[in-house]
PDB file of N, CA and C in Angstrom:
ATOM      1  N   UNK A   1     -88.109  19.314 -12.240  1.00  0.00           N
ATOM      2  CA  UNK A   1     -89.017  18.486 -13.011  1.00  0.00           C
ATOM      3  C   UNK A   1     -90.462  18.838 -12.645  1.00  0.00           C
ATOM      4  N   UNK A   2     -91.118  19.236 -13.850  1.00  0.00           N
ATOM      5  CA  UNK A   2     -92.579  19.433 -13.212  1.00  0.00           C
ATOM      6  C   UNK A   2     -93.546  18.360 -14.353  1.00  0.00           C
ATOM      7  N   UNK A   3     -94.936  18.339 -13.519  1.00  0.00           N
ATOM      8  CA  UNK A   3     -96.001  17.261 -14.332  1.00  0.00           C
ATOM      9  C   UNK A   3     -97.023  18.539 -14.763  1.00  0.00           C
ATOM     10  N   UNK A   4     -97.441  18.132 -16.644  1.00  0.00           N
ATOM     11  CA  UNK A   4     -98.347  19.054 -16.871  1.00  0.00           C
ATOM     12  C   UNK A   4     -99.819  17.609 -17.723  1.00  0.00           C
ATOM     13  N   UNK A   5    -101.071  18.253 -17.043  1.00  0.00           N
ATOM     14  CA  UNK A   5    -101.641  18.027 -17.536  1.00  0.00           C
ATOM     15  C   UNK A   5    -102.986  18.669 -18.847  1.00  0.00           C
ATOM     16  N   UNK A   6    -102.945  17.687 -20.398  1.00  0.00           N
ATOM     17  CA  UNK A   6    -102.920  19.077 -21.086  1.00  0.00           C
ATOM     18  C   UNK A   6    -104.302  18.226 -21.469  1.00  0.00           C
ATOM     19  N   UNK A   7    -105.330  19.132 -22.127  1.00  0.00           N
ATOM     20  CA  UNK A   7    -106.335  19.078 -22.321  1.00  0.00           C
ATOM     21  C   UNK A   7    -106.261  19.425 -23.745  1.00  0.00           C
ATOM     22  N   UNK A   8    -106.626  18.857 -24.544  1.00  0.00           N
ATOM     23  CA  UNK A   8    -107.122  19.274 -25.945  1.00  0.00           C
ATOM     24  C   UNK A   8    -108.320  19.208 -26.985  1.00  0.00           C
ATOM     25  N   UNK A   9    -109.334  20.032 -27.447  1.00  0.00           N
ATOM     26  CA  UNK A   9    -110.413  19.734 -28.078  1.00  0.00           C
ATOM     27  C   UNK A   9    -110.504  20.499 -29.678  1.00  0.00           C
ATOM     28  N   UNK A  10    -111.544  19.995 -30.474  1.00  0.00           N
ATOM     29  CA  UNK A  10    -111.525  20.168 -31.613  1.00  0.00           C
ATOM     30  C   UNK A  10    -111.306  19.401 -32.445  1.00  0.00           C
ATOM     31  N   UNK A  11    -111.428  19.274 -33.638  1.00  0.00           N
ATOM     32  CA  UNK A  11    -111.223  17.769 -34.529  1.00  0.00           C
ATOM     33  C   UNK A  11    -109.619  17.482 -34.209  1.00  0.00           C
ATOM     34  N   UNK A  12    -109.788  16.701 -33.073  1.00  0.00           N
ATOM     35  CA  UNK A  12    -108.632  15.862 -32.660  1.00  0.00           C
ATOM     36  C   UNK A  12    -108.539  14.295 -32.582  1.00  0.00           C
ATOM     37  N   UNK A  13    -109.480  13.950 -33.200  1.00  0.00           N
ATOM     38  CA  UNK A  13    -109.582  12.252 -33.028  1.00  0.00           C
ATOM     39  C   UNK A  13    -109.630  11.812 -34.377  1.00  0.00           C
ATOM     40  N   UNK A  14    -109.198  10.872 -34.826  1.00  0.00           N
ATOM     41  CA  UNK A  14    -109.110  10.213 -36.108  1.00  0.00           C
ATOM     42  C   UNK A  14    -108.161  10.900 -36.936  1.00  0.00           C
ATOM     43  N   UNK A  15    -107.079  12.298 -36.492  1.00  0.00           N
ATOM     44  CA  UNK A  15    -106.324  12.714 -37.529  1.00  0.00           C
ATOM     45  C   UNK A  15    -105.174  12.289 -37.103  1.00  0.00           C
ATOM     46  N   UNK A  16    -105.096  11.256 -36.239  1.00  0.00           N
ATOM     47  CA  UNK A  16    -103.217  11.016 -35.688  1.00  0.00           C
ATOM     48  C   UNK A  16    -102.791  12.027 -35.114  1.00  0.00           C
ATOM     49  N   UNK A  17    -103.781  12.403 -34.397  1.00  0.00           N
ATOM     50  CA  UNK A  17    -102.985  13.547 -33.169  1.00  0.00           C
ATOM     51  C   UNK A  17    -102.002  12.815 -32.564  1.00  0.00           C
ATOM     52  N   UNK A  18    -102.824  11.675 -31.508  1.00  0.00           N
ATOM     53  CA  UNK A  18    -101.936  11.308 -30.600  1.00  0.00           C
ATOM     54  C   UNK A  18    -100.459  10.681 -31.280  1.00  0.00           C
ATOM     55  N   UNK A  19    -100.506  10.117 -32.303  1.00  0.00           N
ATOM     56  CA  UNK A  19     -99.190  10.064 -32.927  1.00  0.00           C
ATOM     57  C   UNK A  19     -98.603  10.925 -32.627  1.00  0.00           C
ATOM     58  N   UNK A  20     -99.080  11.609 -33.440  1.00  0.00           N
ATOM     59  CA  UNK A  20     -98.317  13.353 -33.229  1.00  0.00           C
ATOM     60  C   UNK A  20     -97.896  13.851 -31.678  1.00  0.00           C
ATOM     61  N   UNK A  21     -98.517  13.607 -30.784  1.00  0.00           N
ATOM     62  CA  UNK A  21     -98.233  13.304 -29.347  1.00  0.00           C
ATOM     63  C   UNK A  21     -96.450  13.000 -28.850  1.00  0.00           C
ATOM     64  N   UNK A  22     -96.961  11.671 -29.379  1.00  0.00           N
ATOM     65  CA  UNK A  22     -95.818  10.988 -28.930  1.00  0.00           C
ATOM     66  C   UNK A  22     -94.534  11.133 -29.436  1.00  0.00           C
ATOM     67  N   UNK A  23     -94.420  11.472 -30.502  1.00  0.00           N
ATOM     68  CA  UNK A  23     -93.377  11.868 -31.558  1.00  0.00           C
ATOM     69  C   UNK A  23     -92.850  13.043 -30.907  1.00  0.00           C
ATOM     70  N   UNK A  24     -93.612  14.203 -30.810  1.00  0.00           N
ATOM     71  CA  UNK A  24     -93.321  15.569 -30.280  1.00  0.00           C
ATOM     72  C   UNK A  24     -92.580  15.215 -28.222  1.00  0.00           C
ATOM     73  N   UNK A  25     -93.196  14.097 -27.596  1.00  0.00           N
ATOM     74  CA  UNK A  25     -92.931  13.606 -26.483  1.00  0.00           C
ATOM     75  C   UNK A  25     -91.542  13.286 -26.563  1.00  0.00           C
ATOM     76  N   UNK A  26     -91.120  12.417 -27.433  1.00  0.00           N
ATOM     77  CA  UNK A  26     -90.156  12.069 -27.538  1.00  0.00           C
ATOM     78  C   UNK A  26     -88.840  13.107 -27.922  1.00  0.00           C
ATOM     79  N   UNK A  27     -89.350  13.686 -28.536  1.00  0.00           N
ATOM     80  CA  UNK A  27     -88.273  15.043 -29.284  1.00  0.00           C
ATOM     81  C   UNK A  27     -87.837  15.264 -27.995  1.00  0.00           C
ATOM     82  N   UNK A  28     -88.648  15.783 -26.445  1.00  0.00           N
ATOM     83  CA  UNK A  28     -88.626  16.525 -25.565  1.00  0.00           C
ATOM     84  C   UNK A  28     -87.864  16.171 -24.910  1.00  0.00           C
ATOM     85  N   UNK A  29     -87.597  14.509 -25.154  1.00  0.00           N
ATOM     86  CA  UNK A  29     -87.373  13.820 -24.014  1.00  0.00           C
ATOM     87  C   UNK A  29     -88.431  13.507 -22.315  1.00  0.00           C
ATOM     88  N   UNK A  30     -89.648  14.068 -23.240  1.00  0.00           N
ATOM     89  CA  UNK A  30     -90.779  13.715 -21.834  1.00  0.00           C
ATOM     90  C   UNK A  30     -91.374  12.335 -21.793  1.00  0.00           C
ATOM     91  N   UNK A  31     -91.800  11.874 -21.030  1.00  0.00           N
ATOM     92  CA  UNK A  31     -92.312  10.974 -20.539  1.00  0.00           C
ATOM     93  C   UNK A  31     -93.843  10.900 -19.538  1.00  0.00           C
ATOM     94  N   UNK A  32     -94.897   9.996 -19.738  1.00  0.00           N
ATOM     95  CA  UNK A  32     -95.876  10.335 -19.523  1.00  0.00           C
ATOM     96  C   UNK A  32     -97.002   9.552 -20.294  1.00  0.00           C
ATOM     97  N   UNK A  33     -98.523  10.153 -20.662  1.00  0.00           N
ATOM     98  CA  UNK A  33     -99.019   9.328 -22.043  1.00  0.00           C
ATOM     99  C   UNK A  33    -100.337  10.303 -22.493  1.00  0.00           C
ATOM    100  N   UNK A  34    -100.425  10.122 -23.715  1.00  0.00           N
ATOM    101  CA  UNK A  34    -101.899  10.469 -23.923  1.00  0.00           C
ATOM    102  C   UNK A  34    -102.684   9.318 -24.514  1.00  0.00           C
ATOM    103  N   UNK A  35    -104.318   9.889 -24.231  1.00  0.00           N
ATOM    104  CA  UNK A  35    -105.114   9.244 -24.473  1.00  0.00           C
ATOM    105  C   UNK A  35    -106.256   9.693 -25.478  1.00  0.00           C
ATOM    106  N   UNK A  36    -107.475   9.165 -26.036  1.00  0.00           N
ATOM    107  CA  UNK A  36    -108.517   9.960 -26.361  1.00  0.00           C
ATOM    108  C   UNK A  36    -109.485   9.404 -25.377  1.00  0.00           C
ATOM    109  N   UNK A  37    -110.268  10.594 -25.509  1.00  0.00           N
ATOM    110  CA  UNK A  37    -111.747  10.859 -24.306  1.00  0.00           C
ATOM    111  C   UNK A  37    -113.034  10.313 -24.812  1.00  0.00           C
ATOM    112  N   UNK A  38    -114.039  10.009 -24.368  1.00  0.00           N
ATOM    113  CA  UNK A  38    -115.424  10.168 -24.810  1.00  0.00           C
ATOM    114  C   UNK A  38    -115.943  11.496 -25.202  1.00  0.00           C
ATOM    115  N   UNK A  39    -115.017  11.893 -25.151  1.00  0.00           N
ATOM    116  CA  UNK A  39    -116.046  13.773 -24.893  1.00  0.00           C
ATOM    117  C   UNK A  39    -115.468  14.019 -26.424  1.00  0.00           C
ATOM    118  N   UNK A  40    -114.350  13.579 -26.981  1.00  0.00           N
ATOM    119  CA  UNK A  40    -113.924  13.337 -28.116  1.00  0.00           C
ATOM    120  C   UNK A  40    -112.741  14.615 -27.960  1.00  0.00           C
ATOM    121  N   UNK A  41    -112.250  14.472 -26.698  1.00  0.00           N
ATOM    122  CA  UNK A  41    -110.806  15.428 -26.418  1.00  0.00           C
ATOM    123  C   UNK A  41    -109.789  14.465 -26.427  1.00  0.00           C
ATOM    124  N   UNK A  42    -108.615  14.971 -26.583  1.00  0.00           N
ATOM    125  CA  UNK A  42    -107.405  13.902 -26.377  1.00  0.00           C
ATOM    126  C   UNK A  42    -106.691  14.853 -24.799  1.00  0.00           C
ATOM    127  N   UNK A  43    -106.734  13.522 -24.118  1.00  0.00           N
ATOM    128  CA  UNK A  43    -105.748  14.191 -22.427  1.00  0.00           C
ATOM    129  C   UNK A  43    -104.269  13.831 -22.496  1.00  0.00           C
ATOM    130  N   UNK A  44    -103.349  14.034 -22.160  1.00  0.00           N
ATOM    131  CA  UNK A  44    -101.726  14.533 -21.728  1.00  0.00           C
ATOM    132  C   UNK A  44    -101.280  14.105 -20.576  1.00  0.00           C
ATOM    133  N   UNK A  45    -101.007  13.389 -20.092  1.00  0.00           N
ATOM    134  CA  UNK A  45    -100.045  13.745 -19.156  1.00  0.00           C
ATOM    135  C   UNK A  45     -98.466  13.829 -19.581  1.00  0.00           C
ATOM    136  N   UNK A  46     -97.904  14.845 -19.066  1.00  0.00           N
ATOM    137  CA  UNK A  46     -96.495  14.726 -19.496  1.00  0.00           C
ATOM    138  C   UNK A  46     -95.846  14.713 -18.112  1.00  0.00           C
ATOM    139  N   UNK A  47     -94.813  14.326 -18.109  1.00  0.00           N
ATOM    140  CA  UNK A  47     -93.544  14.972 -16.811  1.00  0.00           C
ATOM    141  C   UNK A  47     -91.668  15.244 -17.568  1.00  0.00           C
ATOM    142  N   UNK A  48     -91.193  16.193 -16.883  1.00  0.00           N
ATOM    143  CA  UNK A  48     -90.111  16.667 -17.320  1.00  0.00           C
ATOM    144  C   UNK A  48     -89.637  18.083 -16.911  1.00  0.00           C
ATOM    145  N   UNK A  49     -88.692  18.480 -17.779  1.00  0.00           N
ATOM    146  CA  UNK A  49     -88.134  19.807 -18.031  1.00  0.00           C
ATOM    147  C   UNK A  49     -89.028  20.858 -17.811  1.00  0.00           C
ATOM    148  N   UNK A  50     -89.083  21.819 -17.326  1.00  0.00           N
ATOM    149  CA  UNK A  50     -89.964  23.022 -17.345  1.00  0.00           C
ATOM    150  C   UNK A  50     -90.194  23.580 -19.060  1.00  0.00           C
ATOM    151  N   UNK A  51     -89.278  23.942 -19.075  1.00  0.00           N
ATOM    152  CA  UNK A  51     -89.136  24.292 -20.518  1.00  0.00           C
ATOM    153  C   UNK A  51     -89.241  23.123 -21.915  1.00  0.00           C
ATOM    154  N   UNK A  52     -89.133  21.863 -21.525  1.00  0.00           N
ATOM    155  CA  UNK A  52     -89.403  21.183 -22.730  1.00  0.00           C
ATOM    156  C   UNK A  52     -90.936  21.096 -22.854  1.00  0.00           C
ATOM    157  N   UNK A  53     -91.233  21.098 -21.276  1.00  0.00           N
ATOM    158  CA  UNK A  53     -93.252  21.040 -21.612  1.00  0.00           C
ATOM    159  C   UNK A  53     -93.827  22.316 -21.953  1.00  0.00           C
ATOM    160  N   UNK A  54     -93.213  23.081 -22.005  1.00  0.00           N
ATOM    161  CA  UNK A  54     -93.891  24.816 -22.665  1.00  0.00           C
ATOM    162  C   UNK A  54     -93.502  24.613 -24.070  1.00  0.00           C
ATOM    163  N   UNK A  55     -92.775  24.202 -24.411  1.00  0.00           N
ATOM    164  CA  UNK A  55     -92.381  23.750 -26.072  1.00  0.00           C
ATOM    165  C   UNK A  55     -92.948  22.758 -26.764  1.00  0.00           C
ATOM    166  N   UNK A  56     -93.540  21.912 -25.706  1.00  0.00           N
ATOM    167  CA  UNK A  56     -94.606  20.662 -26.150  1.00  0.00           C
ATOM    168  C   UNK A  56     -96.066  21.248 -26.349  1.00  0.00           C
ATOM    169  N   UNK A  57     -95.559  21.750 -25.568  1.00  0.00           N
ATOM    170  CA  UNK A  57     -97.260  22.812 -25.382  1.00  0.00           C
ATOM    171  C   UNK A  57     -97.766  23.411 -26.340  1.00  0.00           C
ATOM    172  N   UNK A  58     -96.601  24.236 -26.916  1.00  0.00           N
ATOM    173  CA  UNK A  58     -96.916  25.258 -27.752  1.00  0.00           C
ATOM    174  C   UNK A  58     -97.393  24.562 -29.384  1.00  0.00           C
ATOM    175  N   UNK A  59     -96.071  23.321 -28.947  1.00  0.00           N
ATOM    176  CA  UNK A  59     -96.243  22.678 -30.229  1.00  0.00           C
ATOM    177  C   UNK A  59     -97.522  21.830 -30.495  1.00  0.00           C
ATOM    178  N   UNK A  60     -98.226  21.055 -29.743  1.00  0.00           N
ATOM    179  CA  UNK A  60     -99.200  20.620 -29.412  1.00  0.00           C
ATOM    180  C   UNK A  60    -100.489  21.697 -29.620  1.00  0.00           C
ATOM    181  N   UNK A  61    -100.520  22.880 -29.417  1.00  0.00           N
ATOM    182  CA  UNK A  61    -101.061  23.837 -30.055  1.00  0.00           C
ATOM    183  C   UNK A  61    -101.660  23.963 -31.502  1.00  0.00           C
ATOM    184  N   UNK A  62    -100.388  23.797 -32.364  1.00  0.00           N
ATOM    185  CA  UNK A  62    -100.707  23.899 -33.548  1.00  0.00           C
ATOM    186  C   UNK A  62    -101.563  22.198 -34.097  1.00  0.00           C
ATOM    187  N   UNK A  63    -100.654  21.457 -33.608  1.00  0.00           N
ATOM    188  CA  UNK A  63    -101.406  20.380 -33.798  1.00  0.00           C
ATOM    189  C   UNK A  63    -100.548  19.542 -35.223  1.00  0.00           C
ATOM    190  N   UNK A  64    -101.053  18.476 -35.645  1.00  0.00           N
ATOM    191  CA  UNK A  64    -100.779  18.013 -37.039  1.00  0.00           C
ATOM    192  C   UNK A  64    -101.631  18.719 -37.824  1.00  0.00           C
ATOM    193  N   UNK A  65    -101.068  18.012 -39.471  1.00  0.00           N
ATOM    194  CA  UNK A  65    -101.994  19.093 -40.606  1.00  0.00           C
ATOM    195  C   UNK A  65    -103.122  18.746 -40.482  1.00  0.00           C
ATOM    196  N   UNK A  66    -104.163  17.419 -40.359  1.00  0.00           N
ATOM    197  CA  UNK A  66    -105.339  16.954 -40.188  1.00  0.00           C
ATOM    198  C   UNK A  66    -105.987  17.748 -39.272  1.00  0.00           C
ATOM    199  N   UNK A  67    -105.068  18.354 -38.313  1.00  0.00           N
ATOM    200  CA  UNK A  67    -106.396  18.377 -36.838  1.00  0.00           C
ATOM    201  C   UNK A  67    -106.473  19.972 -37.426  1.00  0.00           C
ATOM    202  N   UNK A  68    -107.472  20.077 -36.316  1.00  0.00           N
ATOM    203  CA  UNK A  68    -108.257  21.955 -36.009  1.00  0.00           C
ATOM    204  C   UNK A  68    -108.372  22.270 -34.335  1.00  0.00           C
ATOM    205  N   UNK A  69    -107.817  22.526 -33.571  1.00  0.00           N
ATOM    206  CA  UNK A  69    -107.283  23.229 -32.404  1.00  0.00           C
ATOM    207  C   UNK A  69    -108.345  23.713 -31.922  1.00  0.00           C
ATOM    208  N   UNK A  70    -109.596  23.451 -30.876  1.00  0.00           N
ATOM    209  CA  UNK A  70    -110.132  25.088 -30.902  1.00  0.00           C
ATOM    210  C   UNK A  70    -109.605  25.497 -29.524  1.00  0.00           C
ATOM    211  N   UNK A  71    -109.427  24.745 -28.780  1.00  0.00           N
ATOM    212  CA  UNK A  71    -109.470  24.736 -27.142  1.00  0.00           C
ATOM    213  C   UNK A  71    -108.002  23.746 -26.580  1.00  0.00           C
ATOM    214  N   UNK A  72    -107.207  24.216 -26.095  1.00  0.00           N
ATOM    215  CA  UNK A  72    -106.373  23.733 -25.068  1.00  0.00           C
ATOM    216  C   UNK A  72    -105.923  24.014 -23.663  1.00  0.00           C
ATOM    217  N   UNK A  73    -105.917  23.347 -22.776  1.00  0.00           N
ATOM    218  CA  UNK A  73    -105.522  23.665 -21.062  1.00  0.00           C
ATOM    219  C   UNK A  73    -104.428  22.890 -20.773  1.00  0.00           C
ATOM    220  N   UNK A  74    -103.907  23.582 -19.981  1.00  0.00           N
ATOM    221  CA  UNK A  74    -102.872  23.550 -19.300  1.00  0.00           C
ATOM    222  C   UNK A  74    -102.655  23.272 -17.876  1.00  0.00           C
ATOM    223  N   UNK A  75    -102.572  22.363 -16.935  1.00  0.00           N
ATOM    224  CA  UNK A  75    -102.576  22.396 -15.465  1.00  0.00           C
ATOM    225  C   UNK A  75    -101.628  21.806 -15.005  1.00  0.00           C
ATOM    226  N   UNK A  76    -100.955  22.686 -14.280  1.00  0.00           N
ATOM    227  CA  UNK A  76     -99.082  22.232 -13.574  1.00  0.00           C
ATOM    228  C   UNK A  76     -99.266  21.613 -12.030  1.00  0.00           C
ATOM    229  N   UNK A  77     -98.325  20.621 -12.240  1.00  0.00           N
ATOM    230  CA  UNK A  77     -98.195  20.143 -10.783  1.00  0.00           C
ATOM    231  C   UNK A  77     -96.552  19.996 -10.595  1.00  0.00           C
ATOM    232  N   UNK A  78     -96.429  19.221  -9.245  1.00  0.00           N
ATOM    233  CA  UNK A  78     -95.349  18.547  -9.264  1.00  0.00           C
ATOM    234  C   UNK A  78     -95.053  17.504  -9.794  1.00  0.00           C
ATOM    235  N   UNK A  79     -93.953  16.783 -10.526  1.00  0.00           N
ATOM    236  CA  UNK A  79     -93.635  15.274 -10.884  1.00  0.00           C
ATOM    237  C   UNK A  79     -93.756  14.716  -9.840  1.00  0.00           C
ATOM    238  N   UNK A  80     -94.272  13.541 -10.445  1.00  0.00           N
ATOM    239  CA  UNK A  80     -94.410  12.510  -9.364  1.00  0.00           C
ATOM    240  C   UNK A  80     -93.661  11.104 -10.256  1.00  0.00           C
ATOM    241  N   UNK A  81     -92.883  11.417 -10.762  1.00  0.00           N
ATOM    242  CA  UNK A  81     -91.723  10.421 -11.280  1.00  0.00           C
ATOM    243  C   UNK A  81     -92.393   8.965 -11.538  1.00  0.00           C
ATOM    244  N   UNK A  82     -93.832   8.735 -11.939  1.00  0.00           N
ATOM    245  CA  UNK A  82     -93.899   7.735 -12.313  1.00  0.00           C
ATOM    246  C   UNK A  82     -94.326   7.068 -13.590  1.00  0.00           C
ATOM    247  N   UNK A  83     -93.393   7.873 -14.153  1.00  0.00           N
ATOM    248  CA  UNK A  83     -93.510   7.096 -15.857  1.00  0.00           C
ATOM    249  C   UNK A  83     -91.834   6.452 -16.569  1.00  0.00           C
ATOM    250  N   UNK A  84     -92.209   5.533 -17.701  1.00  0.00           N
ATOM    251  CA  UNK A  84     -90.527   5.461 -17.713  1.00  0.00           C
ATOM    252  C   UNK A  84     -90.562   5.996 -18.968  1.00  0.00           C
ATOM    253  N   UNK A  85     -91.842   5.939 -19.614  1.00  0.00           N
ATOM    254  CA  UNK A  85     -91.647   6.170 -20.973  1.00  0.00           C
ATOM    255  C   UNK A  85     -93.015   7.081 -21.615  1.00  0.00           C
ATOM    256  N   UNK A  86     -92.975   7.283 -22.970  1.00  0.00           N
ATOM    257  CA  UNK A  86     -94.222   7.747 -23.010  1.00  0.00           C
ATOM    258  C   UNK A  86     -94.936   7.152 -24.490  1.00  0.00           C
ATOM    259  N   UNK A  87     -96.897   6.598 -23.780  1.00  0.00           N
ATOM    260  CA  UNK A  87     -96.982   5.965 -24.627  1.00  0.00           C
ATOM    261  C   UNK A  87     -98.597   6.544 -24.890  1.00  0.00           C
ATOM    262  N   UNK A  88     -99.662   5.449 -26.289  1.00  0.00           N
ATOM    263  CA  UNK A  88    -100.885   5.772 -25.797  1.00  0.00           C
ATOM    264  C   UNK A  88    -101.358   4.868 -25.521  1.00  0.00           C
ATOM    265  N   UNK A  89    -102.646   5.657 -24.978  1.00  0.00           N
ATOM    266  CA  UNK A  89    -103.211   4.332 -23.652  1.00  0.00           C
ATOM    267  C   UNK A  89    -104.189   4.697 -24.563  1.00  0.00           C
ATOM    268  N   UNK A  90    -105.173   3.613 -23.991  1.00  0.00           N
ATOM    269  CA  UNK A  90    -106.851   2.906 -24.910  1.00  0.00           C
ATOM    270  C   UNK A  90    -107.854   3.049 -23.522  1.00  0.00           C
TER     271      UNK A  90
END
């Protein structure tokens, strides 16, 4: 089980990204949450599967049809097993 934290910028706010988030979270079976930023980025935390968060990733990439992608990061840790579910936070 590893924890990724993902960074995302570009018209990502007001198109139902983070919907899009959670939906794609759930497919994975990950757990975790995103949020939106002041900086007008949306942040990630996920925890899980090695491979379901490279598939979240990728997918999270493209984004929904509303958004425009320009910039995403990626930073791996260990799980630290403390989520039960995954939601968004305010």
């Amino acid at each position: 089980m590893k924890r990724a934290e993902i960074l995302v910028n570009g018209l990502v706010q007001g198109v139902g990204f983070r919907y899009f988030v959670v939906r794609l979270a759930e497919e994975f079976g990950l757990k975790g949450y995103t949020k939106n930023l002041f900086s007008g980025e949306v942040y990630t935390v996920v925890e899980g599967e090695d491979a379901m968060i490279e598939e979240f990733f990728n997918k999270i990439k493209i984004g929904p049809s509303h958004a425009h992608i320009k910039n995403t990061s990626i930073k791996w840790s260990d799980s630290k097993n403390e989520f039960t579910k995954f939601e968004v936070r305010y």
